[in-house]
C-alpha atoms as a PDB file:
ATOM      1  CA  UNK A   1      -5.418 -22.690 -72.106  1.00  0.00           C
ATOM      2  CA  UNK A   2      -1.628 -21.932 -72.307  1.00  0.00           C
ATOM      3  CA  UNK A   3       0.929 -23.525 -73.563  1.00  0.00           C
ATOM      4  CA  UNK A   4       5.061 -23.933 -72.193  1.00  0.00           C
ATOM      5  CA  UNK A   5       7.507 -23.503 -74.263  1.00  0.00           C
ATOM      6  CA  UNK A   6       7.861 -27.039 -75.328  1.00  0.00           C
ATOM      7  CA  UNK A   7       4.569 -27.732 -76.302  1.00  0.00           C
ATOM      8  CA  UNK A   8       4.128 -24.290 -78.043  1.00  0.00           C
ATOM      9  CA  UNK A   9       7.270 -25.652 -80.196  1.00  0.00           C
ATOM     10  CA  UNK A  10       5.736 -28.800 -80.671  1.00  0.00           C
ATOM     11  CA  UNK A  11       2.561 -27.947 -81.880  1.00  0.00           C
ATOM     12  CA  UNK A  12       4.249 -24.820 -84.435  1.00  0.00           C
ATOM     13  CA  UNK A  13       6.170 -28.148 -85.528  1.00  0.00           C
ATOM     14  CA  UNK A  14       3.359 -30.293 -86.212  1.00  0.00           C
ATOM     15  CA  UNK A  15       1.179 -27.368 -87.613  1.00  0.00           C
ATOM     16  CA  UNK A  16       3.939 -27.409 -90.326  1.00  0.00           C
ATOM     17  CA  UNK A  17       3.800 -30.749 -91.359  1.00  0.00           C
ATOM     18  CA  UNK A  18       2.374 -31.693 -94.534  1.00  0.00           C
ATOM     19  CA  UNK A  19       1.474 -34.894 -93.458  1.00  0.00           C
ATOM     20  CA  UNK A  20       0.849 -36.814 -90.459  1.00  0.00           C
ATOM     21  CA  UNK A  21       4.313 -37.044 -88.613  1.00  0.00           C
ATOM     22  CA  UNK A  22       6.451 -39.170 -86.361  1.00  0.00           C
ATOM     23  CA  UNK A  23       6.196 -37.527 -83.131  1.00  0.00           C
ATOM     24  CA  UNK A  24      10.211 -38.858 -82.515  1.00  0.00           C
ATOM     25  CA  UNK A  25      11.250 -36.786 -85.889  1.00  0.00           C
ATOM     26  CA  UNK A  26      10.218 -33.631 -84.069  1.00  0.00           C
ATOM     27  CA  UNK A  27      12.033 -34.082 -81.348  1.00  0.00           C
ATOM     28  CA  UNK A  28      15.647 -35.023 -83.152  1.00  0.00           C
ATOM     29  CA  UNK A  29      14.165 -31.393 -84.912  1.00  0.00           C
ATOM     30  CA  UNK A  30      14.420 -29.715 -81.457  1.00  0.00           C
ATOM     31  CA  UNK A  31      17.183 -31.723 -79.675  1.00  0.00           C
ATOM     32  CA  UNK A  32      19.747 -33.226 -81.827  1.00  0.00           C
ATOM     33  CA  UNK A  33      22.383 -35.008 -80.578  1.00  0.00           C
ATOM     34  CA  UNK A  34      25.683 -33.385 -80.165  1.00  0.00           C
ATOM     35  CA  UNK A  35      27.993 -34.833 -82.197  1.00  0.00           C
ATOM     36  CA  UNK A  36      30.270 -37.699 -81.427  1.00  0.00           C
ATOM     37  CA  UNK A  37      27.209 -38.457 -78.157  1.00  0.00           C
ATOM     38  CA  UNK A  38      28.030 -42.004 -77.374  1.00  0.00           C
ATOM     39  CA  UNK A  39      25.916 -44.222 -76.297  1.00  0.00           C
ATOM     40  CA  UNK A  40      27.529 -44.980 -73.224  1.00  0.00           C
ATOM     41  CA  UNK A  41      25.170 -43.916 -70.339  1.00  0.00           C
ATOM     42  CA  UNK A  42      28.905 -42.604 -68.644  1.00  0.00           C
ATOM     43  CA  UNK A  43      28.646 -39.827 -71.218  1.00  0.00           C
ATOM     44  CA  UNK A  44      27.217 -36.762 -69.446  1.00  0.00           C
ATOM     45  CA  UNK A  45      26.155 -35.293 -72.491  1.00  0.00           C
ATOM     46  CA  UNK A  46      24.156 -38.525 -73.503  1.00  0.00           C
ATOM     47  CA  UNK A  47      22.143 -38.294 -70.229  1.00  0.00           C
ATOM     48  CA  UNK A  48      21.057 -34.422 -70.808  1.00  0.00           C
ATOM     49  CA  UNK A  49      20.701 -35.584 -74.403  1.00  0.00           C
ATOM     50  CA  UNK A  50      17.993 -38.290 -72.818  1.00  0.00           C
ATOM     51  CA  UNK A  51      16.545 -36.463 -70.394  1.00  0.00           C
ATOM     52  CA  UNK A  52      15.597 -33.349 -73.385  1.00  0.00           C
ATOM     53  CA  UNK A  53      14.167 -35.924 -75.087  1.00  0.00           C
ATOM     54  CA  UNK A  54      11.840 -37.314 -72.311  1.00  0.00           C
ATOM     55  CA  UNK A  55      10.971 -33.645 -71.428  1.00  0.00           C
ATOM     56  CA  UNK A  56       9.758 -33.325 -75.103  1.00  0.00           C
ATOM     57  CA  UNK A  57       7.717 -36.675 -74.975  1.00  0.00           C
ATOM     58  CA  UNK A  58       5.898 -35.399 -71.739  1.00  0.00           C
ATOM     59  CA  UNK A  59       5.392 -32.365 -73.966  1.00  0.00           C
ATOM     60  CA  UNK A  60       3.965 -34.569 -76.910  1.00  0.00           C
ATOM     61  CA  UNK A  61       1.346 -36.707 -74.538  1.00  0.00           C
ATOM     62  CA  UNK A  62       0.669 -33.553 -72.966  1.00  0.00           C
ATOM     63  CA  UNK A  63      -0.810 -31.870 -76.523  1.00  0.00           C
ATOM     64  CA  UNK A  64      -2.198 -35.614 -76.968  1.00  0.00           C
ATOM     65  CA  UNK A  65      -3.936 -35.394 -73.585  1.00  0.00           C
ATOM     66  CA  UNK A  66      -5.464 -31.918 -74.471  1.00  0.00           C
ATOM     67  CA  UNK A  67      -6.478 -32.914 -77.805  1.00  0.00           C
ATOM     68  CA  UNK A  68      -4.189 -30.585 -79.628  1.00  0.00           C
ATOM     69  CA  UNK A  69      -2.737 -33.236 -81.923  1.00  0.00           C
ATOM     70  CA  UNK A  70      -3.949 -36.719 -82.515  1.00  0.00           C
ATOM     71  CA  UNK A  71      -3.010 -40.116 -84.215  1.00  0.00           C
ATOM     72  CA  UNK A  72      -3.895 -40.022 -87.559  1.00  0.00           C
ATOM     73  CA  UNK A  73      -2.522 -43.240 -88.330  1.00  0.00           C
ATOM     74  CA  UNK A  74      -1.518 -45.689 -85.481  1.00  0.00           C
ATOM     75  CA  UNK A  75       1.289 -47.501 -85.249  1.00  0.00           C
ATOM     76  CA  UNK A  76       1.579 -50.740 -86.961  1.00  0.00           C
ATOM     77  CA  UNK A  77       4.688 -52.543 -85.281  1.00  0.00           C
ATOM     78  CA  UNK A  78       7.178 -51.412 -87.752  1.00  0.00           C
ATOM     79  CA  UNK A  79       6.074 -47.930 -87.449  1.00  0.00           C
ATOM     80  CA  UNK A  80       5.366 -45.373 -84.823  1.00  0.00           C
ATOM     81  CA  UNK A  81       1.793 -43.949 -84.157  1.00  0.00           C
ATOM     82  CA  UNK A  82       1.942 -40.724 -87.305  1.00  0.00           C
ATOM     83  CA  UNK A  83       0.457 -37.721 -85.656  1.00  0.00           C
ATOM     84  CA  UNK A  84      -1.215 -34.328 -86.669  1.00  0.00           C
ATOM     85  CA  UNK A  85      -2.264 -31.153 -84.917  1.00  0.00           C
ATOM     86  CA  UNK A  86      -6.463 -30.975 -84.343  1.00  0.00           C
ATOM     87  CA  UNK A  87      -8.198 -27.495 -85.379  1.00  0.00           C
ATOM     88  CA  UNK A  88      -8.350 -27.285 -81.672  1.00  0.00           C
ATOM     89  CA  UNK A  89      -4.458 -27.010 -81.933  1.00  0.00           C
ATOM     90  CA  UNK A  90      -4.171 -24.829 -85.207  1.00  0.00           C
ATOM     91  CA  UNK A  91      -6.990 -22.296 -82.858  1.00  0.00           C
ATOM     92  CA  UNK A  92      -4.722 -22.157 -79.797  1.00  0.00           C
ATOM     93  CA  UNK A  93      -1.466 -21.818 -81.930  1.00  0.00           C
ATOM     94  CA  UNK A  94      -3.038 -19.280 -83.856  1.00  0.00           C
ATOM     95  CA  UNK A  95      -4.285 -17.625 -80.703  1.00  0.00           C
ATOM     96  CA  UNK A  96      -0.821 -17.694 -78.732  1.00  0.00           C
ATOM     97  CA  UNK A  97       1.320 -15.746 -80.924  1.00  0.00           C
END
């Protein structure tokens, strides 16, 4: 089982939380917005910024999907699902490099 870029990122990121993690935190970690981003959809730079960010979501169900991370606690309305790598993802990560 391999792993792109993104989710090989993704799952290094996770496998160095402490805790259980907002997916969405992670991302802002590997695509923040470029300063002064508006959030005019006009601005070019907010639509790559968007885009990145979908491309790591995709990523994130994607590690979900292969059960590489899971919910540890789900979300509760206020709060988004909190997620952590499995030992199946620690294995692979571990594995990859």
């Amino acid at each position: 089982m391999t792993l792109n870029d993104d989710e090989r990122q993704l799952l290094a990121l996770f496998a160095q939380q402490p805790a259980p993690v907002d997916a969405f935190s992670l991302y802002r970690t590997l695509n923040l917005p470029p300063a002064g981003l508006s959030d005019g959809e006009g601005d070019p730079r907010h639509k790559a910024w968007t885009e990145r960010q979908l491309e790591l979501t995709k990523a994130s169900l994607t590690l979900w999907q292969r059960a590489l991370v899971r919910v540890a606690v789900p979300a509760d309305g206020e709060h988004a699902d909190q997620m952590e790598i499995t030992a199946e993802g620690r294995t692979l990560l571990s594995a990859d490099h």
